[in-house]
N, C-alpha and C. Protein backbone atom coordinates (compact mmCIF):
# COMPACT_ATOMS: atom_id res chain seq x y z
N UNK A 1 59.20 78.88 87.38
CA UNK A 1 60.29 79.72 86.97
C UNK A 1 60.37 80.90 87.95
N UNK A 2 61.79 81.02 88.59
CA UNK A 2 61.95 82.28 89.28
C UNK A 2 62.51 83.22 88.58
N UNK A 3 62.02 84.59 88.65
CA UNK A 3 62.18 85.66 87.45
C UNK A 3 62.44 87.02 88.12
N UNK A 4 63.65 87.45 88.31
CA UNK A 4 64.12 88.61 88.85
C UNK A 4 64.37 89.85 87.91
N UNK A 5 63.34 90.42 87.82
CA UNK A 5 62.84 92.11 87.52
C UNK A 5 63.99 92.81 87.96
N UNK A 6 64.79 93.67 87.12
CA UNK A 6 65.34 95.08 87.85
C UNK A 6 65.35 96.17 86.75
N UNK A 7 65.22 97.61 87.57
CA UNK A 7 64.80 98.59 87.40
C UNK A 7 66.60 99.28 87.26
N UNK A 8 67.10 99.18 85.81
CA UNK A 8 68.50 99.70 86.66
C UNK A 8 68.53 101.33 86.81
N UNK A 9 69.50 101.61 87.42
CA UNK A 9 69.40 103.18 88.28
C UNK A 9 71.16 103.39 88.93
N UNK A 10 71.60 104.70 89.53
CA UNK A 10 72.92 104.18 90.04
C UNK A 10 72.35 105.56 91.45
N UNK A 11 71.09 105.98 91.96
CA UNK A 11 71.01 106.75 92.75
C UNK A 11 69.83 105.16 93.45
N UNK A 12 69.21 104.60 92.80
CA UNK A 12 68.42 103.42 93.16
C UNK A 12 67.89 102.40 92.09
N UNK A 13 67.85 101.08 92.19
CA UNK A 13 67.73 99.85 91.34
C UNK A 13 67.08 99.21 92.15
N UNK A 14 65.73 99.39 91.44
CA UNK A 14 64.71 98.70 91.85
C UNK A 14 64.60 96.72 91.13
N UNK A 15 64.75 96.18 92.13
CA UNK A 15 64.77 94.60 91.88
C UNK A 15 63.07 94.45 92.81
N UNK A 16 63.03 93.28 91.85
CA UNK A 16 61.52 92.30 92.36
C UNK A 16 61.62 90.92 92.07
N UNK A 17 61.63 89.60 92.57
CA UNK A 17 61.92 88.50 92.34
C UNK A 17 60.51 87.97 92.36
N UNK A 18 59.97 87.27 91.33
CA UNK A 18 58.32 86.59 91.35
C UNK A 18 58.78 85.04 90.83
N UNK A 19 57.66 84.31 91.21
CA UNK A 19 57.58 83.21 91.01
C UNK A 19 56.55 83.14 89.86
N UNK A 20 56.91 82.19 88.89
CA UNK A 20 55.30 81.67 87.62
C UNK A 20 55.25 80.47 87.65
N UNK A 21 54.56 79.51 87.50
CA UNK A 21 54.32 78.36 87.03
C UNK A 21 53.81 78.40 85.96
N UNK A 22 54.19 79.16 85.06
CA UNK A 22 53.28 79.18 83.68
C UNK A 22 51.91 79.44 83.41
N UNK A 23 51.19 79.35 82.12
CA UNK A 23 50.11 79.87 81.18
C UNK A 23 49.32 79.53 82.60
N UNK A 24 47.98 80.37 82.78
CA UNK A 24 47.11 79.98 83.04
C UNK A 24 47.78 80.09 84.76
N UNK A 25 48.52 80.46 84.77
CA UNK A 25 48.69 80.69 86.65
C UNK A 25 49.11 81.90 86.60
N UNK A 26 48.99 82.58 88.10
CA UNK A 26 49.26 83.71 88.87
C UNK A 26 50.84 83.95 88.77
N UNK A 27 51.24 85.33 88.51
CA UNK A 27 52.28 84.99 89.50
C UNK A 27 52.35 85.50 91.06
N UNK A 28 53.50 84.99 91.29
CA UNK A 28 53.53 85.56 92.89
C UNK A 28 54.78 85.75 93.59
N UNK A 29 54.73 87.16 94.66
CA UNK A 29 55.76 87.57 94.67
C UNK A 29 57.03 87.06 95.91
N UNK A 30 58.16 87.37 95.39
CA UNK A 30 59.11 86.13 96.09
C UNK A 30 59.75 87.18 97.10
N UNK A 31 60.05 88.19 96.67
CA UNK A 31 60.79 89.37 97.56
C UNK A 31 61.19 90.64 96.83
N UNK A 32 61.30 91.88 96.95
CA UNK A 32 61.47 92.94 96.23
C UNK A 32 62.19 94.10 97.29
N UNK A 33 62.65 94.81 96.84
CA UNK A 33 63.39 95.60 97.94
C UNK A 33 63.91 96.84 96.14
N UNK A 34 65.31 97.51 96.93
CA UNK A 34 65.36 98.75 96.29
C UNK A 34 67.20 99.04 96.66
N UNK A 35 68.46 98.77 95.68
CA UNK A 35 69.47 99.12 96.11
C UNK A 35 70.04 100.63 95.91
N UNK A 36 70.27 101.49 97.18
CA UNK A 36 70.34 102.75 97.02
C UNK A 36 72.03 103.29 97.14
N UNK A 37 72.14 104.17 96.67
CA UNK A 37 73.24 105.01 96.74
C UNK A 37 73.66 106.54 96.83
N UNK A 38 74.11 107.53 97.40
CA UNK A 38 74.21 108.24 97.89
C UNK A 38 74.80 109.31 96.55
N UNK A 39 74.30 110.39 96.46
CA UNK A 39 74.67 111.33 95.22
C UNK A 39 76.10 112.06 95.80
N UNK A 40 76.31 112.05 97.23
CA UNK A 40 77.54 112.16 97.57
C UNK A 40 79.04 111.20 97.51
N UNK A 41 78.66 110.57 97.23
CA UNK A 41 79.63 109.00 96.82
C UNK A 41 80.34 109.23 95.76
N UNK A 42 81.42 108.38 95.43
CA UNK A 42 82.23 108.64 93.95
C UNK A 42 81.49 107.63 93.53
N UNK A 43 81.55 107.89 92.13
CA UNK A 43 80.51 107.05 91.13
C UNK A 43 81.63 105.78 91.19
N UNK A 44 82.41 105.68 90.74
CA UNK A 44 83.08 103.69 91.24
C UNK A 44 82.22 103.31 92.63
N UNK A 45 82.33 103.83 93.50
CA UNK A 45 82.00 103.31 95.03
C UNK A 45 80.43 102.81 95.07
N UNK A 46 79.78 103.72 94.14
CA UNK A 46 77.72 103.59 93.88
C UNK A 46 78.07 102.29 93.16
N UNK A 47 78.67 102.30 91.47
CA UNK A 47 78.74 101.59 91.20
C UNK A 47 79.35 99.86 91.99
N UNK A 48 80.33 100.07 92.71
CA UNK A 48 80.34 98.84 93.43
C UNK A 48 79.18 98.50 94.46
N UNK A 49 78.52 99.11 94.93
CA UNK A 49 77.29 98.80 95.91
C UNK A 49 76.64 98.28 94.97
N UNK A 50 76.00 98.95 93.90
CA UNK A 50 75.22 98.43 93.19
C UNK A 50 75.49 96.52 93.32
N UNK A 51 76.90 96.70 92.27
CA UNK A 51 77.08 95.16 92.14
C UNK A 51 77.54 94.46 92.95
N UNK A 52 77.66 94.64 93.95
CA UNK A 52 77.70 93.76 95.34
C UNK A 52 76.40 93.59 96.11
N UNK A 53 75.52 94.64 95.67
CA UNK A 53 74.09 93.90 96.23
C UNK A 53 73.18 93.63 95.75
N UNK A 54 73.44 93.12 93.92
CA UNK A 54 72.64 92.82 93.25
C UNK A 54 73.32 91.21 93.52
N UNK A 55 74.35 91.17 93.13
CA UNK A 55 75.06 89.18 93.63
C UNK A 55 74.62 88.89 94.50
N UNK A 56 74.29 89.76 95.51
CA UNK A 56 73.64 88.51 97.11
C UNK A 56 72.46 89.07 97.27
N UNK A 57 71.54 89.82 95.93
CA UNK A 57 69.94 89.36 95.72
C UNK A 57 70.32 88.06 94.69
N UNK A 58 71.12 87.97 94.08
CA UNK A 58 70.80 86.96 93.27
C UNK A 58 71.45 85.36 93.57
N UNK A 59 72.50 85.49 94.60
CA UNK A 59 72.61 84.69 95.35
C UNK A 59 71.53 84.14 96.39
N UNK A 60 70.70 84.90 97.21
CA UNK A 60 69.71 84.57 98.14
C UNK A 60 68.69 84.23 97.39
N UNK A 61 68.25 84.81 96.25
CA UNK A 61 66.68 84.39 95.80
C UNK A 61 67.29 83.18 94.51
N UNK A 62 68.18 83.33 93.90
CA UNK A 62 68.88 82.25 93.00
C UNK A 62 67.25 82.22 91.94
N UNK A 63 67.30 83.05 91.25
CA UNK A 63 66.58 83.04 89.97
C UNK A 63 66.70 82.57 89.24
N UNK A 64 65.68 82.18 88.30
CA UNK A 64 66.16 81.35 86.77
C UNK A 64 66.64 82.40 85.83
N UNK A 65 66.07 83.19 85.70
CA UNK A 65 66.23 84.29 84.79
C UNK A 65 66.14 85.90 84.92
N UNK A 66 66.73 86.98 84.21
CA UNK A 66 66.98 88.05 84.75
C UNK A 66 65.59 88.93 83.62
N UNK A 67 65.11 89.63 83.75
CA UNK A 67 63.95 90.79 83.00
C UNK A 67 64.68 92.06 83.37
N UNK A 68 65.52 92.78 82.54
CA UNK A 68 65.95 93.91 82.76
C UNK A 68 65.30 95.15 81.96
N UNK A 69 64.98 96.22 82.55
CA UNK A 69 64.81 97.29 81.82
C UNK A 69 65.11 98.21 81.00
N UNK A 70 65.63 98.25 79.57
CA UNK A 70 66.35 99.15 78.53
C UNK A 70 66.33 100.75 78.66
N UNK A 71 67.17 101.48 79.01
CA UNK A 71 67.19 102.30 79.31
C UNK A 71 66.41 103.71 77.90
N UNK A 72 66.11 104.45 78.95
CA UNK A 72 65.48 105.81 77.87
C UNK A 72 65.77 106.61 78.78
N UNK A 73 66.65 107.74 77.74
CA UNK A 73 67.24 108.89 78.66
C UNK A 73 66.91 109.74 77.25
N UNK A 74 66.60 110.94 77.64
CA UNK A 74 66.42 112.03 76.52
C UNK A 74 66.86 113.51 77.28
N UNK A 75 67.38 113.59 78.13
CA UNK A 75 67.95 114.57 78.48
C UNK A 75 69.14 114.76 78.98
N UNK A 76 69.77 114.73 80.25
CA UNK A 76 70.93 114.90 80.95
C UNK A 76 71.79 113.64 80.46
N UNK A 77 72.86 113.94 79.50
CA UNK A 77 73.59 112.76 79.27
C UNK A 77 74.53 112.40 80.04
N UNK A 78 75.27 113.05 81.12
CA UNK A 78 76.43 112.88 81.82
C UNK A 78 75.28 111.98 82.80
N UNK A 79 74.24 112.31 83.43
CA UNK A 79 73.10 111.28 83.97
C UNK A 79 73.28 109.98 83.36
N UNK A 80 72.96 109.92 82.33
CA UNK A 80 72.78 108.76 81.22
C UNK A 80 73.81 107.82 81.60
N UNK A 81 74.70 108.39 81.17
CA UNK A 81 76.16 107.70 80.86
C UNK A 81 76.36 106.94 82.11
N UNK A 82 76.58 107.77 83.36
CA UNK A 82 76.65 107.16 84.87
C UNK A 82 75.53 105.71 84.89
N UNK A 83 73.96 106.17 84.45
CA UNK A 83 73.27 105.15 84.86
C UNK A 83 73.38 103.37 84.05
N UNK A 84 74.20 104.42 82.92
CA UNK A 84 74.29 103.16 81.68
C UNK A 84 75.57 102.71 82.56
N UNK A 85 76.84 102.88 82.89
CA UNK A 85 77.28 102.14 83.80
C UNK A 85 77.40 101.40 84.92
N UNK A 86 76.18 101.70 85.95
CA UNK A 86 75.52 101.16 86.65
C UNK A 86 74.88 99.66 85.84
N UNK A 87 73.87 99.90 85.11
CA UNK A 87 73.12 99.08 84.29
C UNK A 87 73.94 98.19 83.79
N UNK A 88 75.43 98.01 83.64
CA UNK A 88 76.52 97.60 83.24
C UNK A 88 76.83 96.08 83.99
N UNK A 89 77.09 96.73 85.22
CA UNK A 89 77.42 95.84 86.35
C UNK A 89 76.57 94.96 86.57
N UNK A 90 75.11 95.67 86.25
CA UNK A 90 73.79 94.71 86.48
C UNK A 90 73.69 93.89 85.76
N UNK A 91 73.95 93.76 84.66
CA UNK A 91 74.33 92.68 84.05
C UNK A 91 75.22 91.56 83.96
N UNK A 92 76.28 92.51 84.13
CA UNK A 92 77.77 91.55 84.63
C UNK A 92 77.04 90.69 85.89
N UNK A 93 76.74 91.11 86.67
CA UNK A 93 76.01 90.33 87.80
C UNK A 93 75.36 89.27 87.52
N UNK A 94 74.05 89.80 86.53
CA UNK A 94 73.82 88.49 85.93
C UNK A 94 73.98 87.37 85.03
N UNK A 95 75.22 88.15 84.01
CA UNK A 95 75.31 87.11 83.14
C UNK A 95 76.58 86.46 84.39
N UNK A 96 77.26 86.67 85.09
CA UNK A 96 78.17 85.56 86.51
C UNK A 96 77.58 84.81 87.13
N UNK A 97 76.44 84.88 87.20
CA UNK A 97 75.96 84.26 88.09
C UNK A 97 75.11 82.90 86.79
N UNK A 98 75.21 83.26 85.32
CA UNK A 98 74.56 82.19 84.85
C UNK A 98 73.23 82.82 84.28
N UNK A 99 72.82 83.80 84.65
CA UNK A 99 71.18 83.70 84.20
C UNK A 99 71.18 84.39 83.14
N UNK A 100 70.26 84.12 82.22
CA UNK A 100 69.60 84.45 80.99
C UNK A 100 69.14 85.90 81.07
N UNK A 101 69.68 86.76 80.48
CA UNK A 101 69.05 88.18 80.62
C UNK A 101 67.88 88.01 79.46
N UNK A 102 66.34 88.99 79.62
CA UNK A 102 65.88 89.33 78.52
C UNK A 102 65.46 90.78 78.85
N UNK A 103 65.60 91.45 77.49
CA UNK A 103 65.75 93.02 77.81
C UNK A 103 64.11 93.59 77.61
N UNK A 104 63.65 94.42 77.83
CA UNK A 104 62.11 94.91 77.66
C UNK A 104 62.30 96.86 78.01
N UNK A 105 61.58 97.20 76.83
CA UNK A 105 61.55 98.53 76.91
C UNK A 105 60.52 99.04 77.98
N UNK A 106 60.47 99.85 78.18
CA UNK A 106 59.22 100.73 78.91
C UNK A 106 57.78 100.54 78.45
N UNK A 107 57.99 100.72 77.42
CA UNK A 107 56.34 100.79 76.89
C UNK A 107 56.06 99.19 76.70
N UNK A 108 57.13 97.96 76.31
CA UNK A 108 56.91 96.79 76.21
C UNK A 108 56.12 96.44 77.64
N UNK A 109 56.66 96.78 78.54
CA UNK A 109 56.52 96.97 80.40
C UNK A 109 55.05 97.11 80.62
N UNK A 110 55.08 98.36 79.89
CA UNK A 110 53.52 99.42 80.68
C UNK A 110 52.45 98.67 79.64
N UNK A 111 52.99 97.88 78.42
CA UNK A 111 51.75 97.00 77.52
C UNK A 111 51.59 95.79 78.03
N UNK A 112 52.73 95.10 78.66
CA UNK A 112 52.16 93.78 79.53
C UNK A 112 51.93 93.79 80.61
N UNK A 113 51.53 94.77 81.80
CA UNK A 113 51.52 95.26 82.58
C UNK A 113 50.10 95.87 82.88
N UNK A 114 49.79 97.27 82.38
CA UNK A 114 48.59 97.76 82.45
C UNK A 114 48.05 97.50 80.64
N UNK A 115 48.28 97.21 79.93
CA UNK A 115 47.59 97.14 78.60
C UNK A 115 47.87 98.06 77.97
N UNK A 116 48.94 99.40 78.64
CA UNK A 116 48.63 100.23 77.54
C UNK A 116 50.06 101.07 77.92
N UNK A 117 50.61 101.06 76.21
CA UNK A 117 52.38 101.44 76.70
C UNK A 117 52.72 102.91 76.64
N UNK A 118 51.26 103.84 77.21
CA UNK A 118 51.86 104.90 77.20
C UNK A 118 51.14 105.04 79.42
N UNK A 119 51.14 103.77 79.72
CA UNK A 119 50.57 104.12 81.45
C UNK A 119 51.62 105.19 81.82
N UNK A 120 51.08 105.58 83.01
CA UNK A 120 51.32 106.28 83.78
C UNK A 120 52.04 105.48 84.75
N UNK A 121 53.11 106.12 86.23
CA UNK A 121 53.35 105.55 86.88
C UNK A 121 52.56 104.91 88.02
N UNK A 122 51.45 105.72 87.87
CA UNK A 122 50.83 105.38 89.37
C UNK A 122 49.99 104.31 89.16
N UNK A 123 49.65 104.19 87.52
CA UNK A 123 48.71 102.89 87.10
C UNK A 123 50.01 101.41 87.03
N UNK A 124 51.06 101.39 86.97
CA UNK A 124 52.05 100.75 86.99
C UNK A 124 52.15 100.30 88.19
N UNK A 125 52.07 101.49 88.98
CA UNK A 125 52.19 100.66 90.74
C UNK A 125 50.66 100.05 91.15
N UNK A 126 49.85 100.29 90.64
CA UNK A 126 48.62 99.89 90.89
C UNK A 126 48.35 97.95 90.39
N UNK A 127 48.40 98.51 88.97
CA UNK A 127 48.24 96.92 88.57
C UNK A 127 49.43 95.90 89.06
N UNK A 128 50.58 96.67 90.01
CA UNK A 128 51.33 95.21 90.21
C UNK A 128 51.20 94.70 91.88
N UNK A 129 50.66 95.80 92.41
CA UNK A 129 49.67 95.90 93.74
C UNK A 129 48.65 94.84 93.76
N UNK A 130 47.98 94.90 92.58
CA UNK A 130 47.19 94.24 92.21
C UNK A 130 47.45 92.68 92.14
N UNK A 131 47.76 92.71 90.55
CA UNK A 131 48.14 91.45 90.22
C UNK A 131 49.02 90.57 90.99
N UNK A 132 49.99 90.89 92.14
CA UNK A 132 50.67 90.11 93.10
C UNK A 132 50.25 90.40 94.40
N UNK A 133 48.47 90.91 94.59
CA UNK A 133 48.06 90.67 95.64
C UNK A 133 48.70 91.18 97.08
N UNK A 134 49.00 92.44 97.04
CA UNK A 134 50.45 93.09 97.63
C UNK A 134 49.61 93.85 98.94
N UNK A 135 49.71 93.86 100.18
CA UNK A 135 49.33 94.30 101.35
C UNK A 135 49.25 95.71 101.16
N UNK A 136 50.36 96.32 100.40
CA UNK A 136 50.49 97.84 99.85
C UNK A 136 51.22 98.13 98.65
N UNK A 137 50.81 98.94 98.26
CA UNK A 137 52.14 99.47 96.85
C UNK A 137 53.77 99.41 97.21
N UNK A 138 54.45 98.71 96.04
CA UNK A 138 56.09 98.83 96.96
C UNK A 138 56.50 99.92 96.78
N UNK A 139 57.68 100.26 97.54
CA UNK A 139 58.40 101.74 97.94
C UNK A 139 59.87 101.02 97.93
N UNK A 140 60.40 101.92 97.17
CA UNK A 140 60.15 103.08 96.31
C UNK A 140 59.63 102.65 94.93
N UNK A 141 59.35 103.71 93.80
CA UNK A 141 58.37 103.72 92.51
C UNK A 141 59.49 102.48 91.54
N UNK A 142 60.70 102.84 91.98
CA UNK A 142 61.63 101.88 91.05
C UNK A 142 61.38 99.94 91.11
N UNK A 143 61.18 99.55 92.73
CA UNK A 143 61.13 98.58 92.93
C UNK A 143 59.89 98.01 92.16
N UNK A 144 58.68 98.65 91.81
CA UNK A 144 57.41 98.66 91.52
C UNK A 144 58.19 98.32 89.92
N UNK A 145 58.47 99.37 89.20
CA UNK A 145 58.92 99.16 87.93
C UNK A 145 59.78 97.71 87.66
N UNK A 146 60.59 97.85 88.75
CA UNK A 146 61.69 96.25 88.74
C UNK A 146 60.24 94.83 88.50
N UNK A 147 59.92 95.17 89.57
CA UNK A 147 58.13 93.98 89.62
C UNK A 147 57.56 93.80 88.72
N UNK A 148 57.29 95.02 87.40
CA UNK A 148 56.74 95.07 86.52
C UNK A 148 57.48 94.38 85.29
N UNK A 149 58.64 94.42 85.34
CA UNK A 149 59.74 93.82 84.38
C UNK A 149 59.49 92.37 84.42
N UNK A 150 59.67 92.08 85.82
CA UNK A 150 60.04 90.70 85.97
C UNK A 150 57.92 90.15 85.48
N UNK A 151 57.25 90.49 85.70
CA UNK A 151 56.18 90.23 85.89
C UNK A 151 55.34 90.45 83.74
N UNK A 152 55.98 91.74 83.40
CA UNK A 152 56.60 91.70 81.53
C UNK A 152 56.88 90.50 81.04
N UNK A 153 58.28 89.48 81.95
CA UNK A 153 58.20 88.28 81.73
C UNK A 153 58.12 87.67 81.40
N UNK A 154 57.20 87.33 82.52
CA UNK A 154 55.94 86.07 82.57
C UNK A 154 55.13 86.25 82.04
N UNK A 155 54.50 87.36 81.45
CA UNK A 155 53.68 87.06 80.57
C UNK A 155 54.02 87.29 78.98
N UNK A 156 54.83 87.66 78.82
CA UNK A 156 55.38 87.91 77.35
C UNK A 156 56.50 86.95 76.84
N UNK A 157 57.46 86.84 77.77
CA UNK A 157 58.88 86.25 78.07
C UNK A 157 58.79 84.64 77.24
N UNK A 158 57.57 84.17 78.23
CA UNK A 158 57.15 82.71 78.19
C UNK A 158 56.66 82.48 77.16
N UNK A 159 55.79 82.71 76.59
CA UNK A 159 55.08 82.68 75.40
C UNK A 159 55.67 81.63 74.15
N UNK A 160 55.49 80.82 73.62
CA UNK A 160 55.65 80.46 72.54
C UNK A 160 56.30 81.23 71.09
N UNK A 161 55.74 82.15 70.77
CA UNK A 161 56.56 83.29 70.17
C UNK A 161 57.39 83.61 71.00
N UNK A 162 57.23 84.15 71.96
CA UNK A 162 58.31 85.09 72.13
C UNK A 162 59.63 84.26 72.31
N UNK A 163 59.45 82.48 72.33
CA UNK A 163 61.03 82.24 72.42
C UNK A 163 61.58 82.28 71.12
N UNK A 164 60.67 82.33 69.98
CA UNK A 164 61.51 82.92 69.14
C UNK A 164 62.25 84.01 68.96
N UNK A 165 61.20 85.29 69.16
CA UNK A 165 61.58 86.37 68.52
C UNK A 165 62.67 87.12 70.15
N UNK A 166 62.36 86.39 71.36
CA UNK A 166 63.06 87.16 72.34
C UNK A 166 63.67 86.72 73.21
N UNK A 167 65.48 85.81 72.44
CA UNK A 167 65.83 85.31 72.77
C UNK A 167 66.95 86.07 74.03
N UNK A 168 67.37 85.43 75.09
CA UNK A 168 68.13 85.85 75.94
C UNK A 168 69.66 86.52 75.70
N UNK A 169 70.35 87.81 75.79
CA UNK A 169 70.98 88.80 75.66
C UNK A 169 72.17 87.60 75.26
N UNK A 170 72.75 86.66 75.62
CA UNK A 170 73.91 85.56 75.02
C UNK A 170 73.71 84.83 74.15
N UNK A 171 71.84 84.95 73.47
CA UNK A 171 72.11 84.04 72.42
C UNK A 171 71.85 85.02 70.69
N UNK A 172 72.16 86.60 71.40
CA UNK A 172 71.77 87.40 70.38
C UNK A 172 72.78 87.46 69.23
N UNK A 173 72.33 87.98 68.05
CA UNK A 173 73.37 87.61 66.95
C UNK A 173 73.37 86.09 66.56
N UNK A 174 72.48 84.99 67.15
CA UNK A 174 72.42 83.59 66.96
C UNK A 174 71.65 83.01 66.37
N UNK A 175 70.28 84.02 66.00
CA UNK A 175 69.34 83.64 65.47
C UNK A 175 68.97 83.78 63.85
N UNK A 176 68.82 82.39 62.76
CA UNK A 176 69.07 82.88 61.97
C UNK A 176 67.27 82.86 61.27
């Protein structure tokens, strides 16, 4: 299963694409990078970068499935609002292209990830350094988080339970 992680953002959206073969295997990493945008830009124009270079990550790596990150904002809402529209497109992206979104909070992240859903960031970039055997930590901190989503996953995603209880963003409202 190819499993594309993103970190959504509308100043940067951190994506990570990993490979699993399931229980009892590694995963491993397919390509990761970081789509940026300029705080000088009109927010339509960020927003179209965004979704024009999330389609030809998801065109080039052609994933099975999308691991997106649920947003938590507790302060600046005009922030919020912008990034929740960003996060928008990221989806539109993926549900066009076909793939299965599944959504995962932060702390769901930092519990399948480092074990413990109140980590820190730097233990976040560490264990995925780690666990995908990585020459160095990725840059920027978002792409790391995107890695961690997609990598949330595979190990939660797959699971036997979890296709019950965590079914993909088109089959919600379906489950009785």
């Amino acid at each position: 299963m190819r499993i594309l992680g993103i970190d959504p953002g509308i100043a940067i959206v951190g994506w990570g694409v990993i490979d699993y073969a399931g229980l009892g295997t590694k995963c491993r990493p397919v390509a990761y990078g970081a789509i940026t945008t300029g705080a000088d830009e009109k927010t339509e124009d960020r927003i179209l970068t965004v979704y024009d270079e999330m389609t030809a990550v998801i065109a080039k790596y052609k994933p099975d499935c999308a691991a997106v990150e649920e947003l938590f904002f507790n302060t600046n809402q005009k922030t919020g609002i912008i990034v929740a529209e960003a996060r928008g497109v990221l989806l539109l992206a993926c549900r066009q292209a076909g793939l299965p979104i599944y959504e995962y909070t932060p702390l769901q992240i930092k519990q399948a990830v480092v074990g413990y859903g109140r980590a820190e960031k730097h233990q976040i970039i560490e264990m995925v350094t780690m666990l995908l055997a990585l020459p160095k930590p990725p840059k920027p901190d978002d792409t790391a988080d995107a890695i961690a989503a997609a990598i949330c996953h595979a190990h939660t995603g797959t699971s036997r339970l979890a296709e019950y209880y965590n079914k993909p963003t088109s089959m919600a409202g379906k489950i009785k």
